[in-house]
Protein backbone atom coordinates (compact mmCIF):
# COMPACT_ATOMS: atom_id res chain seq x y z
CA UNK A 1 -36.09 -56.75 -147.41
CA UNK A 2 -37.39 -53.33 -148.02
CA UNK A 3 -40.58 -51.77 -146.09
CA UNK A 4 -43.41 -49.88 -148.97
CA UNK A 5 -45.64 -48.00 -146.71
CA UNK A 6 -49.18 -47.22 -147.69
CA UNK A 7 -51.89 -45.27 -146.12
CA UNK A 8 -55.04 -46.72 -144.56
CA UNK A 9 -57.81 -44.26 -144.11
CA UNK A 10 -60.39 -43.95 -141.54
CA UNK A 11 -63.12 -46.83 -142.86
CA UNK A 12 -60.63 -48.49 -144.97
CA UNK A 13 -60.56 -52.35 -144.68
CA UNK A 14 -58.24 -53.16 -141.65
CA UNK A 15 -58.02 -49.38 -140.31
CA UNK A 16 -58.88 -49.69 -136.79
CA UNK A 17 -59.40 -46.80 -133.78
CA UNK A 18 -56.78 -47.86 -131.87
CA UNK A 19 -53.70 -48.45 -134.58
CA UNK A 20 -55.35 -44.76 -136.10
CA UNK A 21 -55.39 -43.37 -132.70
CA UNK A 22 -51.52 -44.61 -131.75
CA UNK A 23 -50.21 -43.33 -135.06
CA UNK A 24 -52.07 -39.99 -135.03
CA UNK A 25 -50.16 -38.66 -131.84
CA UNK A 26 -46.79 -39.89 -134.12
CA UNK A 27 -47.50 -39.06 -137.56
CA UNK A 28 -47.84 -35.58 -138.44
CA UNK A 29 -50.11 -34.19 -141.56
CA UNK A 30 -49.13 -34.37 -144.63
CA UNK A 31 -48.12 -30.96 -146.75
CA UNK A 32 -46.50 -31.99 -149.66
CA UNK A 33 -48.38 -34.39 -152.24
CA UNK A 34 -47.90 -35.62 -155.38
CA UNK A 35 -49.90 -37.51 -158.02
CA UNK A 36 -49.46 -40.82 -159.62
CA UNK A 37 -52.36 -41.20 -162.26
CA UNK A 38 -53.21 -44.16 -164.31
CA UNK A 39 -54.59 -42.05 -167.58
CA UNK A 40 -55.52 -44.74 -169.21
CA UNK A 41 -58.54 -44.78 -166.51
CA UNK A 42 -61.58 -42.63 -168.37
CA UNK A 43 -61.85 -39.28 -166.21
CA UNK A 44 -59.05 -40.04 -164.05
CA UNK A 45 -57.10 -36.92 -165.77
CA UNK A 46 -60.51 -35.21 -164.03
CA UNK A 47 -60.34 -36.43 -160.47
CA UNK A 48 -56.75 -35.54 -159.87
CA UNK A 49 -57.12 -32.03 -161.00
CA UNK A 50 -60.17 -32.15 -158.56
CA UNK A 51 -58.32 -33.29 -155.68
CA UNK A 52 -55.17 -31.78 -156.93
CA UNK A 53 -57.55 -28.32 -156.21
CA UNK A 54 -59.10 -29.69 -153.03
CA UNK A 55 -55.01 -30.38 -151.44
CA UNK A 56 -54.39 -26.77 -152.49
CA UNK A 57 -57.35 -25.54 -150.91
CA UNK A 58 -56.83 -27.14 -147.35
CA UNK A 59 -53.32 -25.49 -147.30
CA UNK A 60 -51.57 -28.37 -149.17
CA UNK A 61 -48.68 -28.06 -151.74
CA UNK A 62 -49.09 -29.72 -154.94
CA UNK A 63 -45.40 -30.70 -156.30
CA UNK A 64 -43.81 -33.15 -158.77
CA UNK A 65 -40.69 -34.11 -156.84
CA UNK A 66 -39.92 -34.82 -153.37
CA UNK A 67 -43.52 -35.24 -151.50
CA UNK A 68 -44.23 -36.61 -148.13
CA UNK A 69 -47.28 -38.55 -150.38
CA UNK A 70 -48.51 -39.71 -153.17
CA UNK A 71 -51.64 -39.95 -154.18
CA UNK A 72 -52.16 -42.65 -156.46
CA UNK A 73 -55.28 -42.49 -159.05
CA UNK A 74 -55.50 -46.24 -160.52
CA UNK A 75 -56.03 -49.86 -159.83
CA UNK A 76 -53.53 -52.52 -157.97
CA UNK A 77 -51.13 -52.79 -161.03
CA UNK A 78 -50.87 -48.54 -160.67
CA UNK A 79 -49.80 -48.77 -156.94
CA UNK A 80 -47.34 -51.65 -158.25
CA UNK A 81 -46.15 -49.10 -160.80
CA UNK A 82 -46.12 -46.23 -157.99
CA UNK A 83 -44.10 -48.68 -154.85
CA UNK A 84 -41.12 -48.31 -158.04
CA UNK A 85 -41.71 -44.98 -158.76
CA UNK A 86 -41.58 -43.96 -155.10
CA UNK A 87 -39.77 -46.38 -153.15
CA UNK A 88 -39.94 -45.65 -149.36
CA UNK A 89 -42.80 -42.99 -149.74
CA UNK A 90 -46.26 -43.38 -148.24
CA UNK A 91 -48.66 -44.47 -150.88
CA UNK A 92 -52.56 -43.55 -150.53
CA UNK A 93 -54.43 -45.55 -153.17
CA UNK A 94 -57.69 -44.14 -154.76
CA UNK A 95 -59.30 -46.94 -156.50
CA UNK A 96 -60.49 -46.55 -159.90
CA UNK A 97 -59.63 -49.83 -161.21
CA UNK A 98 -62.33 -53.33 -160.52
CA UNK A 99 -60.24 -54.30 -157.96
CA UNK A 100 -59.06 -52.32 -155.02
CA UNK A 101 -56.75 -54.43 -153.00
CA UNK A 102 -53.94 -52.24 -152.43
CA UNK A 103 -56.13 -49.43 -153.73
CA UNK A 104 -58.32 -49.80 -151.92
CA UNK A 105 -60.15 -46.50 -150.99
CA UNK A 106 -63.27 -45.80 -153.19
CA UNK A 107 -64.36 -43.02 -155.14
CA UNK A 108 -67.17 -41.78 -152.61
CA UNK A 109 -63.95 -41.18 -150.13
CA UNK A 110 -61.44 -39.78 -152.60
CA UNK A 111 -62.36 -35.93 -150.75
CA UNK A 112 -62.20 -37.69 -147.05
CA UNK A 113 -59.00 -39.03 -147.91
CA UNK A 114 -57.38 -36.40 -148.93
CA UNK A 115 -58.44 -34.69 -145.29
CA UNK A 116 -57.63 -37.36 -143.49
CA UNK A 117 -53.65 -36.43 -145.29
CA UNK A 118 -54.26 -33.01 -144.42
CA UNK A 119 -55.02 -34.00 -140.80
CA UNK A 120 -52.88 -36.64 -139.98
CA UNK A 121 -55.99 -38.86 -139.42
CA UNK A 122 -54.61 -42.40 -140.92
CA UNK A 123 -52.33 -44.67 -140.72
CA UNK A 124 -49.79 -46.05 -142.14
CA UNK A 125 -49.37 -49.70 -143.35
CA UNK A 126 -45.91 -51.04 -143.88
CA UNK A 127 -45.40 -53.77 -146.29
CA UNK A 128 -43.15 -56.20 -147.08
CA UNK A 129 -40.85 -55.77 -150.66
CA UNK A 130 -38.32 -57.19 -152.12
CA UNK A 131 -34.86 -55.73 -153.72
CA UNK A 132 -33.86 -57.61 -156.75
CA UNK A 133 -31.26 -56.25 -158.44
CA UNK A 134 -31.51 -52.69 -157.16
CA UNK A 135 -35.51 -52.93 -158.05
CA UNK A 136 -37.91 -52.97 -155.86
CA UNK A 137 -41.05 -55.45 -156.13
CA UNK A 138 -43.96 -55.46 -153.69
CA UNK A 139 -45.56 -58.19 -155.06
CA UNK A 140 -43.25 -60.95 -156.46
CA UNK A 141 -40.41 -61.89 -158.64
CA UNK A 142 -40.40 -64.26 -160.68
CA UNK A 143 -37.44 -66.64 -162.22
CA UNK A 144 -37.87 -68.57 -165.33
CA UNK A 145 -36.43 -70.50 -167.62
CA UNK A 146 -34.98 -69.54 -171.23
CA UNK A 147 -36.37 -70.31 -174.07
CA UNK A 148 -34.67 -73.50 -173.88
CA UNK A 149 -37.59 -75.18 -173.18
CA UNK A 150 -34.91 -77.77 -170.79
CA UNK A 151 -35.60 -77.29 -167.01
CA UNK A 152 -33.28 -75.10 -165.11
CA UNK A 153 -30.72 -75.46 -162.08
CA UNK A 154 -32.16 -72.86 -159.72
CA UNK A 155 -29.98 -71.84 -156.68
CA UNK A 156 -31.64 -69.44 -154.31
CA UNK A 157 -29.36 -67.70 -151.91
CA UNK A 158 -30.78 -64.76 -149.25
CA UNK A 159 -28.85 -62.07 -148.49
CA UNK A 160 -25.81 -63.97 -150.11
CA UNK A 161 -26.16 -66.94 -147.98
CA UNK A 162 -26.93 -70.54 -150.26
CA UNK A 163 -30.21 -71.49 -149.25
CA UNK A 164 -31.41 -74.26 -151.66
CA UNK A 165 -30.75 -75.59 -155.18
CA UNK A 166 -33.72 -77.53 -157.28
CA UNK A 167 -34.42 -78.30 -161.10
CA UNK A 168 -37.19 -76.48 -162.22
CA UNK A 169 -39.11 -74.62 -164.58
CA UNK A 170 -38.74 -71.44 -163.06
CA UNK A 171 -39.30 -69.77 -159.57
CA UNK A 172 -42.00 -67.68 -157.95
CA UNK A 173 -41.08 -65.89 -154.23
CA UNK A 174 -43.97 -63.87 -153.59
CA UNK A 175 -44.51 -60.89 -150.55
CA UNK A 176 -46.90 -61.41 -147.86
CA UNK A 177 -48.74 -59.06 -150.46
CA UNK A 178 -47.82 -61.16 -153.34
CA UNK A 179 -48.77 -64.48 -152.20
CA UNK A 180 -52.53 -63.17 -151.66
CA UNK A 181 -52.53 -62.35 -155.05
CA UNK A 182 -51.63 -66.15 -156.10
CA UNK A 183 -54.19 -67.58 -153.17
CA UNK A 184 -57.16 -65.50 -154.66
CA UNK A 185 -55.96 -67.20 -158.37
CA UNK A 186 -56.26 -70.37 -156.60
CA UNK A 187 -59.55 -69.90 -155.42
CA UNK A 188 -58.44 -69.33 -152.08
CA UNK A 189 -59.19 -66.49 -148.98
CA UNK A 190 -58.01 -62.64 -149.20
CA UNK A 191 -55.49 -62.49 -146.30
CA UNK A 192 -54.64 -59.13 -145.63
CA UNK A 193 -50.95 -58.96 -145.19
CA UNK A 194 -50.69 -57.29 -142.36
């Protein structure tokens, strides 16, 4: 198990006073940032420079390698491409994607949440990943069969420990994170993870 923290700005889904307040007095502002843009998005190239100019203009440092940040400019498959990317860095997820999950601020608060960074007024929200084979996946993994087309002998061990074996087709083991995904496919309710 691996932790993949993310931010949650004030008036984010699931941001509360209290968790904001008790993380506030331990969490100090943020002064190093970088970017993680989705270009494919039409005028996302635009908004970071914006905010890229904003973080510089509150006192912030805008740098390539090592931040305390990372500001994230996509939709939920860009934060899954940023949790690799990063791995162990706070994540703050602009959304400009149709569905903002794990991206889940909007662009009316892209300028508050860069503040918020710049004042230490958020929180963080640790989530659950997994390490397979030195990559990191905060979503799922998935194990399938060849192109065989024969079902497979799956053995599942956990931290090298056997667990189970079972003939299958292949093998899903989704993160708290993940499995919302997969109950939203099925028509089910959005459980926040945490």
């Amino acid at each position: 198990d691996r932790e993949q923290a993310g931010f949650r700005t004030p008036g984010s889904p699931g941001a509360d006073a209290a968790s904001r307040r008790e993380l506030c007095y331990t969490r100090r502002a943020m002064q190093r940032l970088s970017f993680y843009v989705n270009l494919d998005k039409p005028g996302a190239d635009a908004v970071r420079d914006r905010l890229a100019a904003l973080a510089v203009s509150l006192g912030m440092e805008v740098v390539d390698r090592a931040p305390e940040a990372v500001v994230v400019l996509g939709g939920d498959g860009t934060m899954l491409s940023a949790v690799r990317e990063f791995p162990g860095t706070p994540l703050l997820g602009l959304n400009l994607g149709s569905l903002g999950f794990l991206a889940g601020v909007e662009e009316p608060r892209f300028a508050d949440a860069v503040h918020a960074l710049k004042s230490g007024d958020f929180t963080v929200s640790h989530r659950t990943a997994l390490s397979v084979r030195g990559r990191v996946a905060l979503n799922d993994v998935v194990v399938q069969r060849g192109v065989t087309g024969h079902t497979s002998v799956i053995e599942l061990s956990v931290d090298g420990h056997f667990a189970t074996r079972f003939f299958a087709d292949g093998l899903v083991i989704a993160t708290p994170t993940g499995s919302t995904a997969y109950s939203l496919a099925a028509g089910g309710p959005i459980l926040l993870p945490d």
